[in-house]
C-alpha atoms as a PDB file:
ATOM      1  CA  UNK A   1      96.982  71.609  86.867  1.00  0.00           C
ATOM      2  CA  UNK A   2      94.285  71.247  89.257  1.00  0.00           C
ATOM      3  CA  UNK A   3      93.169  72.968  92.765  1.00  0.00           C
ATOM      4  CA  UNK A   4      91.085  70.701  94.570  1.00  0.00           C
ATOM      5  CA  UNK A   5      88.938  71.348  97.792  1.00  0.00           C
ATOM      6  CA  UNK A   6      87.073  68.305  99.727  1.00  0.00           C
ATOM      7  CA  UNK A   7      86.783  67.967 102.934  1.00  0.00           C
ATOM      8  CA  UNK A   8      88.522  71.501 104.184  1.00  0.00           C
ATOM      9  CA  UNK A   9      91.579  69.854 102.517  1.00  0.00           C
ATOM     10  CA  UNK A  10      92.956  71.988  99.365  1.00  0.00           C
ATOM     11  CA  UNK A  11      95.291  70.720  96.635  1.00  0.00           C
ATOM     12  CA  UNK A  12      97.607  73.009  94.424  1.00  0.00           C
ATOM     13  CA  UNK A  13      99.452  71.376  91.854  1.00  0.00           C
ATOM     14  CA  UNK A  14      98.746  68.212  93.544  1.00  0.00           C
ATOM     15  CA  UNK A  15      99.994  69.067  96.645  1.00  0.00           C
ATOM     16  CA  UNK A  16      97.832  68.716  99.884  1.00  0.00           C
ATOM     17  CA  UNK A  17      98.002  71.865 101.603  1.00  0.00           C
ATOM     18  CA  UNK A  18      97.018  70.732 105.041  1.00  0.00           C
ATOM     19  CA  UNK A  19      99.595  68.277 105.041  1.00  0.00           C
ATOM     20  CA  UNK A  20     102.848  70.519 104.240  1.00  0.00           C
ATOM     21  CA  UNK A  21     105.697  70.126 106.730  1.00  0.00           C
ATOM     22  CA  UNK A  22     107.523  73.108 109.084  1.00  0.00           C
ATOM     23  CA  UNK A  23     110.635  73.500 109.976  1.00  0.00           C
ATOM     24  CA  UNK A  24     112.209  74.765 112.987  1.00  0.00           C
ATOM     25  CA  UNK A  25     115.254  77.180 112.348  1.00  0.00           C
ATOM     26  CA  UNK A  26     117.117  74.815 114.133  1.00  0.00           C
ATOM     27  CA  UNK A  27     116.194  71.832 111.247  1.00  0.00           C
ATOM     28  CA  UNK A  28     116.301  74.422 108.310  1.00  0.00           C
ATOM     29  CA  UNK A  29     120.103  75.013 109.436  1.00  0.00           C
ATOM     30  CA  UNK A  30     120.905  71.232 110.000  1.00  0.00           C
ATOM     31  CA  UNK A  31     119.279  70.493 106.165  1.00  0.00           C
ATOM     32  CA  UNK A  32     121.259  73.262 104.702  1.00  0.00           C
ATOM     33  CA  UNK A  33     124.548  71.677 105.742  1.00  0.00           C
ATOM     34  CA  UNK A  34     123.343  68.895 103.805  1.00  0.00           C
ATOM     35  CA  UNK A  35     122.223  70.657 101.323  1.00  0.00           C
ATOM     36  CA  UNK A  36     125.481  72.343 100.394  1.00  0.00           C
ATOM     37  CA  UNK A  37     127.049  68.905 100.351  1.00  0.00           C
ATOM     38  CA  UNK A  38     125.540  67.620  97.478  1.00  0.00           C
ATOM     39  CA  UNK A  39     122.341  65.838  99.998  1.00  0.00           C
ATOM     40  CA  UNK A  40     119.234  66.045  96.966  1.00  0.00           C
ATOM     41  CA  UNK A  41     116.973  64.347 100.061  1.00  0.00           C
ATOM     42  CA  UNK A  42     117.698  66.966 102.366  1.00  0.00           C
ATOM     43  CA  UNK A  43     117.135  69.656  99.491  1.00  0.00           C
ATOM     44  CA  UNK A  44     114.130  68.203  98.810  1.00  0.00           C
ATOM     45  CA  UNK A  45     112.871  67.884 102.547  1.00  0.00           C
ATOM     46  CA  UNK A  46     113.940  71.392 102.773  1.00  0.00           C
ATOM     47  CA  UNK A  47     111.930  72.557  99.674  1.00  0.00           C
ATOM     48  CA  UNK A  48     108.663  71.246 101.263  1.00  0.00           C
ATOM     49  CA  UNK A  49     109.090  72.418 104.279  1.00  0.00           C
ATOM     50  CA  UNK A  50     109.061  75.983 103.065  1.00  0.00           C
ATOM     51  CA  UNK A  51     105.886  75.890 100.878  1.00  0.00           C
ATOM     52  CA  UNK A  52     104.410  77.050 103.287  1.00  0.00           C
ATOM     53  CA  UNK A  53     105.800  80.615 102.614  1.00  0.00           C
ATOM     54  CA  UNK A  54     105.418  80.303  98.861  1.00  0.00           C
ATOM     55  CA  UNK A  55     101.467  79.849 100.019  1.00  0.00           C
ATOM     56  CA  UNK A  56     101.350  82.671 101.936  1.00  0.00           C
ATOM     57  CA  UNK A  57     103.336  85.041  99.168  1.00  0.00           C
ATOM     58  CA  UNK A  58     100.798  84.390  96.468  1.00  0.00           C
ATOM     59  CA  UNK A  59      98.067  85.308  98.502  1.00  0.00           C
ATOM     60  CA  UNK A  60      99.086  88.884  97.636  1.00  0.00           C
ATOM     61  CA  UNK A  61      98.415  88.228  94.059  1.00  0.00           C
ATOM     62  CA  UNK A  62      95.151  86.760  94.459  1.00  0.00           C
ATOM     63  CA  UNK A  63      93.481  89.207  92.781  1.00  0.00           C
ATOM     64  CA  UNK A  64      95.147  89.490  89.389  1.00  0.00           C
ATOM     65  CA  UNK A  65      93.086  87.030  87.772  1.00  0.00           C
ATOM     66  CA  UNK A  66      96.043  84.308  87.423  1.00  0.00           C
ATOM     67  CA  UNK A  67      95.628  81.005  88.261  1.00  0.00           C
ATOM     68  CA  UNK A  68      96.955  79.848  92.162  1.00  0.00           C
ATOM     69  CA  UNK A  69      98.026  76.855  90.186  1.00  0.00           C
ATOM     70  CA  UNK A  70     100.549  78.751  88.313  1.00  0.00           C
ATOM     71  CA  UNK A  71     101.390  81.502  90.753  1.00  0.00           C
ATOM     72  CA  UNK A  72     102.294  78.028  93.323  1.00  0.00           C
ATOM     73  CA  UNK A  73     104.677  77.126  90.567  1.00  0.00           C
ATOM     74  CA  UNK A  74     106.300  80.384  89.565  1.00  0.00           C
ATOM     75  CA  UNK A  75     106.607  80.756  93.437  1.00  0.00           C
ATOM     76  CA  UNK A  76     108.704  77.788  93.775  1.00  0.00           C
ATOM     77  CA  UNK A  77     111.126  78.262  91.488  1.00  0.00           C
ATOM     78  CA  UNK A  78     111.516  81.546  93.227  1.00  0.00           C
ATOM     79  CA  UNK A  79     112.254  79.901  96.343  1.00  0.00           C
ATOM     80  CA  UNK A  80     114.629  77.376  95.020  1.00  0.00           C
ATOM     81  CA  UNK A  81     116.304  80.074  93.054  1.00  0.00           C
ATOM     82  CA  UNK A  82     116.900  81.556  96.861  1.00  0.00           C
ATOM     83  CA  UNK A  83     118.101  77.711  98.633  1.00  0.00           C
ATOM     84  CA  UNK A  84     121.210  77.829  95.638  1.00  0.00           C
ATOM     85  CA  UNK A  85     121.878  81.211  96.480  1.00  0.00           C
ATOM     86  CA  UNK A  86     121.520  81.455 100.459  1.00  0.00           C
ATOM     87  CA  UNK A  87     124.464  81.956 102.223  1.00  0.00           C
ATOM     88  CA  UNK A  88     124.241  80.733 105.621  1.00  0.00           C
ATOM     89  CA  UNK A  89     127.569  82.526 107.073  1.00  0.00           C
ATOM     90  CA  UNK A  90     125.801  86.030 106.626  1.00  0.00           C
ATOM     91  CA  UNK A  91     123.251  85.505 109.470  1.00  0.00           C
ATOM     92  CA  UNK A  92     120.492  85.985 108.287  1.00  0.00           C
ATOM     93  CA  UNK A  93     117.463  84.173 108.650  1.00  0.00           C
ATOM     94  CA  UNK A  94     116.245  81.896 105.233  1.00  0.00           C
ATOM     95  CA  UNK A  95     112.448  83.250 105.185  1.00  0.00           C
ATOM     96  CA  UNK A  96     114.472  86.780 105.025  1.00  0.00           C
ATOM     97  CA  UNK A  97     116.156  86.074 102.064  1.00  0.00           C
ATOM     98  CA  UNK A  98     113.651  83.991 100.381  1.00  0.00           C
ATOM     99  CA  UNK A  99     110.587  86.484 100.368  1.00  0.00           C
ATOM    100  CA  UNK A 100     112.129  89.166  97.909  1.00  0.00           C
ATOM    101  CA  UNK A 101     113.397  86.624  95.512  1.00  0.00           C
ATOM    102  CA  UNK A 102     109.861  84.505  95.547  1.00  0.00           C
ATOM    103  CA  UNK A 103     108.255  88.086  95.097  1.00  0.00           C
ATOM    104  CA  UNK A 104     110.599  89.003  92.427  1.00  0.00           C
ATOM    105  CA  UNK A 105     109.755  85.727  90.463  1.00  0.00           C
ATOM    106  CA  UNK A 106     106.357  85.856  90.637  1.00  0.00           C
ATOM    107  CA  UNK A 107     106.471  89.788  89.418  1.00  0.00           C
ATOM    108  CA  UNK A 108     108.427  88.921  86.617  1.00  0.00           C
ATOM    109  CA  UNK A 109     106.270  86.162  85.883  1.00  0.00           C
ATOM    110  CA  UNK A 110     102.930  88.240  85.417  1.00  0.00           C
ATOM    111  CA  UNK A 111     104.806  91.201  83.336  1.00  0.00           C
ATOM    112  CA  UNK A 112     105.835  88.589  81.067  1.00  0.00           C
ATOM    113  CA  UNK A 113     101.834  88.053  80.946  1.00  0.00           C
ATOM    114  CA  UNK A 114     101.355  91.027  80.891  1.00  0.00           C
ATOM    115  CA  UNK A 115      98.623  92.658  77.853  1.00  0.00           C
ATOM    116  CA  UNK A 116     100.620  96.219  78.436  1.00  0.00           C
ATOM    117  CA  UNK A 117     103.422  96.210  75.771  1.00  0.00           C
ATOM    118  CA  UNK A 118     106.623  97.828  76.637  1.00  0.00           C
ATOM    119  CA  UNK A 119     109.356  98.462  73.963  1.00  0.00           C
ATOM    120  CA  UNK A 120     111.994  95.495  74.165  1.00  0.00           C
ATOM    121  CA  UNK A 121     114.657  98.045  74.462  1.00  0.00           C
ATOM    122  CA  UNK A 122     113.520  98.542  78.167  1.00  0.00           C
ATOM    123  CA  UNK A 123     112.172  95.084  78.714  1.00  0.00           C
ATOM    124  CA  UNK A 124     116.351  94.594  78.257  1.00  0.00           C
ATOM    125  CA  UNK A 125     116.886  97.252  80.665  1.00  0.00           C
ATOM    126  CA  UNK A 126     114.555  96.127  83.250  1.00  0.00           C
ATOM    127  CA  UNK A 127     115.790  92.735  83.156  1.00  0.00           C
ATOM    128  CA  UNK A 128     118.964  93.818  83.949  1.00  0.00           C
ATOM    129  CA  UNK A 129     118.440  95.702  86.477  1.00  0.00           C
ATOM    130  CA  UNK A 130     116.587  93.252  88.043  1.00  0.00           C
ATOM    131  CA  UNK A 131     119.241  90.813  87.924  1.00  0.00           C
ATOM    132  CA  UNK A 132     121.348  93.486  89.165  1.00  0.00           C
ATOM    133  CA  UNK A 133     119.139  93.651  92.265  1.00  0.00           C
ATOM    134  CA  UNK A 134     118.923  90.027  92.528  1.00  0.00           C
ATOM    135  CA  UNK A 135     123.000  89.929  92.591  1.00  0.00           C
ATOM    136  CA  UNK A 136     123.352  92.623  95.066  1.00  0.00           C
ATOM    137  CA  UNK A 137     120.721  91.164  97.650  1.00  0.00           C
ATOM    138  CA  UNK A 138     122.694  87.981  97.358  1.00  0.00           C
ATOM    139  CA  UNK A 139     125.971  90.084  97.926  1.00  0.00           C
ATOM    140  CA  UNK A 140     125.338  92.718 100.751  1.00  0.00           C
ATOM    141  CA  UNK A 141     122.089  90.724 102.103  1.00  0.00           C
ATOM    142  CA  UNK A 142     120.239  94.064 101.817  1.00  0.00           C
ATOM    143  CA  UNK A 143     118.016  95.773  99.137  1.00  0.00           C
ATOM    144  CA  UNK A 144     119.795  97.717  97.190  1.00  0.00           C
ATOM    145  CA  UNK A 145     119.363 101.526  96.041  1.00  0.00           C
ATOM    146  CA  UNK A 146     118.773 103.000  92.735  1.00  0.00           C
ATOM    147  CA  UNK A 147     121.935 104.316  92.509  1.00  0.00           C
ATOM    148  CA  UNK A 148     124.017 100.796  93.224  1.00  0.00           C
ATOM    149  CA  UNK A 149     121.613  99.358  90.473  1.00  0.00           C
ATOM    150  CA  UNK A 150     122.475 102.194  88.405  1.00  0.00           C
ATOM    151  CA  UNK A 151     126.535 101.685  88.830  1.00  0.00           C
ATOM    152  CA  UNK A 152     126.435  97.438  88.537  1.00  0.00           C
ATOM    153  CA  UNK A 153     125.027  98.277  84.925  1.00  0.00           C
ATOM    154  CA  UNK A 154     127.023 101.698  83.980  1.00  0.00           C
ATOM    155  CA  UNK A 155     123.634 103.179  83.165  1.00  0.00           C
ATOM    156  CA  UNK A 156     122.514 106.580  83.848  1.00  0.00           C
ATOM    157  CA  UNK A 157     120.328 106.717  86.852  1.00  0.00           C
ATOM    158  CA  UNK A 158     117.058 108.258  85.328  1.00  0.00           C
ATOM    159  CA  UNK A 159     117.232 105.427  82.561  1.00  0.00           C
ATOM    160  CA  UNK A 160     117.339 102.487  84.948  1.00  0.00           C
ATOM    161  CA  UNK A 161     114.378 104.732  86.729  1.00  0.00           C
ATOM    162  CA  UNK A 162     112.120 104.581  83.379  1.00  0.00           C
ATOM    163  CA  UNK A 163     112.652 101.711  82.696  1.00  0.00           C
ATOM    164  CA  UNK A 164     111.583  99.837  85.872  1.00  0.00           C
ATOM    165  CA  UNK A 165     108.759 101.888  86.242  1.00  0.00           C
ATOM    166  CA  UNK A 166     107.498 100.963  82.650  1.00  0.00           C
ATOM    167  CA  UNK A 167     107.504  97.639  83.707  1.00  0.00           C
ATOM    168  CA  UNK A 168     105.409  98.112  86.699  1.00  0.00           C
ATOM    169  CA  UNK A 169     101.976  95.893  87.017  1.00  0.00           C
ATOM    170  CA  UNK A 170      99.382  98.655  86.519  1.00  0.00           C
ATOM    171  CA  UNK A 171      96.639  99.051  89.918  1.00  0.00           C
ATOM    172  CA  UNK A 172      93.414  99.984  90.420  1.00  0.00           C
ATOM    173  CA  UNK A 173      92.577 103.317  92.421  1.00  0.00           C
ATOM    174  CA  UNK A 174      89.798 101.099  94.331  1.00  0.00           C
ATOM    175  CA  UNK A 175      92.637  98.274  95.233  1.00  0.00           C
ATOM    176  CA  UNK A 176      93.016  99.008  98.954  1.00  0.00           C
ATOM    177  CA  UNK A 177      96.758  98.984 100.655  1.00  0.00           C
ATOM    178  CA  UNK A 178      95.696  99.350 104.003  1.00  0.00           C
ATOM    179  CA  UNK A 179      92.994  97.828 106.710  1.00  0.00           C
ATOM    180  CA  UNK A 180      92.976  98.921 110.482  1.00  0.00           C
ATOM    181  CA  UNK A 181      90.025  97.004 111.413  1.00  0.00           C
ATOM    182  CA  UNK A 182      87.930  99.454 110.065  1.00  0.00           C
ATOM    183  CA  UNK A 183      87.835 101.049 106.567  1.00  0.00           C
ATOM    184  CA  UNK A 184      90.244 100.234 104.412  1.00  0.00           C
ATOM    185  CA  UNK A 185      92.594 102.326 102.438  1.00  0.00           C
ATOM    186  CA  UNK A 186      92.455 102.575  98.815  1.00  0.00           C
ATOM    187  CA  UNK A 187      94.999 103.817  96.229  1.00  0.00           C
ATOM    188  CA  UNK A 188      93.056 106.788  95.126  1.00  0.00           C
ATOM    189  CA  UNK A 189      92.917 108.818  98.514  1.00  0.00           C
ATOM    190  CA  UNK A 190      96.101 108.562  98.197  1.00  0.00           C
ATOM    191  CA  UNK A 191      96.481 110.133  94.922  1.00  0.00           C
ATOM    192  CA  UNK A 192      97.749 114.031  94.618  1.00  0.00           C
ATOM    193  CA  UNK A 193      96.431 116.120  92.804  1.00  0.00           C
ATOM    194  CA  UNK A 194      99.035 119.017  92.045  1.00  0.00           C
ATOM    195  CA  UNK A 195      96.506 121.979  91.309  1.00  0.00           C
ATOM    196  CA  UNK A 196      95.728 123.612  94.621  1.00  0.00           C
ATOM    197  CA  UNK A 197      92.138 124.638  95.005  1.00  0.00           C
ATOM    198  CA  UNK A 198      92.486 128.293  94.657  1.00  0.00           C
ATOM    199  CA  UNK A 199      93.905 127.709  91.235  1.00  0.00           C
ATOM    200  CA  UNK A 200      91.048 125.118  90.419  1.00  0.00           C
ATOM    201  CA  UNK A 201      89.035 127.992  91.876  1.00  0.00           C
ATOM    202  CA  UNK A 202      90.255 130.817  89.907  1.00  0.00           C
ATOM    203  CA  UNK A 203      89.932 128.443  86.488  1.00  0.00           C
ATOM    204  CA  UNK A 204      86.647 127.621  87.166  1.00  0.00           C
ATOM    205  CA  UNK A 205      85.810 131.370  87.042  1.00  0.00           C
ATOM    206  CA  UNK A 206      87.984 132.208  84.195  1.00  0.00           C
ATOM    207  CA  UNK A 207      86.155 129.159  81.895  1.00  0.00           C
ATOM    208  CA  UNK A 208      82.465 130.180  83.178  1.00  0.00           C
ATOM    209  CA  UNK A 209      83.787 134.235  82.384  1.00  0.00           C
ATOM    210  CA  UNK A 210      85.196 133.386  79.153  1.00  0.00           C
ATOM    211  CA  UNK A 211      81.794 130.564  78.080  1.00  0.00           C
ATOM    212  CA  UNK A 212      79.185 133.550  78.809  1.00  0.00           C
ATOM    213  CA  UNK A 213      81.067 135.847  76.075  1.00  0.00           C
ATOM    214  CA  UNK A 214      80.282 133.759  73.602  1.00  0.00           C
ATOM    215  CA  UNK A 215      76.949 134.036  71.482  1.00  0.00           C
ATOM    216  CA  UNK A 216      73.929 131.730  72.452  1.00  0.00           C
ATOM    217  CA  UNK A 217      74.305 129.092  69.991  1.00  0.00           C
ATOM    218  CA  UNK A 218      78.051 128.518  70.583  1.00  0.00           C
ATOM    219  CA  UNK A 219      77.368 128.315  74.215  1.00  0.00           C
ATOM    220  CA  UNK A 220      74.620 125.304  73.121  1.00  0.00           C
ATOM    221  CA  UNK A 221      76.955 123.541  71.058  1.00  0.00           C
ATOM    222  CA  UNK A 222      79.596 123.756  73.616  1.00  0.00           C
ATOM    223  CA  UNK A 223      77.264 122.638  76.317  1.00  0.00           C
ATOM    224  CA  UNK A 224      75.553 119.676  74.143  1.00  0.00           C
ATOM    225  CA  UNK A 225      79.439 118.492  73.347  1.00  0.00           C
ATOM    226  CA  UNK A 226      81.358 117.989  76.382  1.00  0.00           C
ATOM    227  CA  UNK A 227      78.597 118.688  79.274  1.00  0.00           C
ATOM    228  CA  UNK A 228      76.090 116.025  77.972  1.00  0.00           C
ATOM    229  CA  UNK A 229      78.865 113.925  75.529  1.00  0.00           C
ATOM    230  CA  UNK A 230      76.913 114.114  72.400  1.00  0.00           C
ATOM    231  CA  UNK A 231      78.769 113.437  69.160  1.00  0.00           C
ATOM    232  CA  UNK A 232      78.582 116.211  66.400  1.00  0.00           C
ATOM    233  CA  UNK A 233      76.319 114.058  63.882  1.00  0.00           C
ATOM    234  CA  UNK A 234      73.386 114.260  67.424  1.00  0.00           C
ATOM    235  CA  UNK A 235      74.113 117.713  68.168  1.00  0.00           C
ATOM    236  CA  UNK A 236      73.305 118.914  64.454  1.00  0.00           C
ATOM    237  CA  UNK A 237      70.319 116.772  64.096  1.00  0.00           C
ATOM    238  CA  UNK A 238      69.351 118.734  67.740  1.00  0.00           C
ATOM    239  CA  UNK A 239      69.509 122.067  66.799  1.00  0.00           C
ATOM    240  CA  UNK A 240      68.831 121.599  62.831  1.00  0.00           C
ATOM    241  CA  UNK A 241      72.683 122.859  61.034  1.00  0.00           C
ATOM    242  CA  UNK A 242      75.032 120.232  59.162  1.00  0.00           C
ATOM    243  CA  UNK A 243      77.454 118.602  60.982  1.00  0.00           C
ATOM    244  CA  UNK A 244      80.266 120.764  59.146  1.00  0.00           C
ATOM    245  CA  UNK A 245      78.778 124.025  60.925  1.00  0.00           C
ATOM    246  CA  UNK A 246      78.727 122.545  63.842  1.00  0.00           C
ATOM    247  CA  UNK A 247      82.579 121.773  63.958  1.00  0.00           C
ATOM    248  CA  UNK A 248      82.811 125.231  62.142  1.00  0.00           C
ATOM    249  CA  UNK A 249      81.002 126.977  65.624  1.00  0.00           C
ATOM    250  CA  UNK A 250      82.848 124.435  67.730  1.00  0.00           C
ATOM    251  CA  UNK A 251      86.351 124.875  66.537  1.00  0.00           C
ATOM    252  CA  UNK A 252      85.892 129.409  66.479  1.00  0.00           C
ATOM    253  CA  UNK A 253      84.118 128.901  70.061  1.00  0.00           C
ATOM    254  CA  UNK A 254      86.825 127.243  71.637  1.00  0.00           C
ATOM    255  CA  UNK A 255      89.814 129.401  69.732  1.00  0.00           C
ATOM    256  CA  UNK A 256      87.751 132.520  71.440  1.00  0.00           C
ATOM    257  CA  UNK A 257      87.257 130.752  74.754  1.00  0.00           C
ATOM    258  CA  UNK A 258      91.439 130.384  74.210  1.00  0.00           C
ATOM    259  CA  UNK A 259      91.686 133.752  73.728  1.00  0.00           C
ATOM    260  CA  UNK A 260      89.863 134.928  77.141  1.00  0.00           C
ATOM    261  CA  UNK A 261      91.033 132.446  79.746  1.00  0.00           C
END
């Protein structure tokens, strides 16, 4: 699979970009007709004519290091998956419909690729609960809840929960989620943390209390080992003791430290 770019024309799985075909709502509803009657050239028309929203889907997914080539594929099974399964007496319009289910694809695509193993007891799970979701889109035209999930399957709530979430594509705090034309976003300032800062406060006093009880050769060892990182072997040779009396020191300093705060 190649992606080729010449002359501000780019190919994706040998398809010219520049060239790809819209349709009008009016032309998307006349090819469905067809469509449903067993018409493979009108399928076919309609397929290209709504690459054009596979293209702009995988632009979300840009940055995950997989190749557009693939994504472009993955994408369009995603969105022929949706053509067999639109209904057109429920009103609603195709691009609608199609987005979740060339979203879905593409997400189960790169947790399949995914390095992060997950027990195959909840891959099982998670699969069906996706194709739960996928069943119940198609049925009420809506996304569905937790709790609908939860009932199509006959699975306790809290497991259908887990097991989604442990299929989840992991995120970087620096990945931003929002731009307003002037700094963006990122995931981490949106992060919580639960301690409020009294409590931090109030620890902080309590650990700094509870350090300057201790004798001044714990209070180096303690300092050398988890202010500046050294291992035990480097803070022994600094101060001139085995390595067994340092973990000896350590291991009493913190148990009296324990025994304060």
């Amino acid at each position: 699979m190649k992606r080729l770019m010449h002359n501000n024309k780019v190919e994706i799985c040998g398809v010219n970009t520049s060239k790809l075909p819209v349709l009008t709502n009016a032309e998307m509803q006349e090819l469905f007709i067809k469509i449903k009657a067993g018409d493979m050239k009108a399928r076919e028309k309609f397929i290209n004519g709504n690459l054009r929203l596979v293209l702009s889907i995988i632009q979300r997914f840009n940055k995950r290091g997989e190749h557009v080539d693939d994504l472009f594929q993955v994408g369009c099974i995603g969105l022929i998956k949706a053509i067999d399964n639109f209904d057109l007496s429920q009103n609603v319009r195709f691009s609608t419909y199609a987005v979740p289910m060339i979203i879905g694809e593409i997400r189960r695509y790169l947790r399949d690729n995914n390095s992060i193993r997950v027990s195959r007891s909840l891959r099982d799970v998670a699969y069906k609960a996706l194709q739960a979701r996928d069943h119940l889109i198609n049925k009420n035209s809506r996304e569905p809840t937790i709790d609908e999930i939860a009932k199509e399957l006959n699975l306790p709530k809290e497991e259908v929960v887990f097991a989604l979430d442990a299929i989840q594509d992991p995120i970087s705090l620096f990945e931003p989620i929002y731009h307003d034309s002037g700094d963006a976003i990122f995931v981490m300032g949106q992060v919580k943390d639960d301690k409020s800062e009294d409590e931090v406060w109030l620890q902080g006093i309590a650990l700094r209390e509870a350090l300057n009880k201790l004798n001044q050769r714990e209070k180096m060892i303690l300092n050398l080992r988890f202010y500046e990182g050294k291992t035990q072997m480097e803070v022994a040779d600094e101060i001139g003791i085995s390595q067994a009396q340092v973990s000896r020191l350590e291991k009493n300093a913190l148990k009296h430290m324990r025994k304060l705060i």
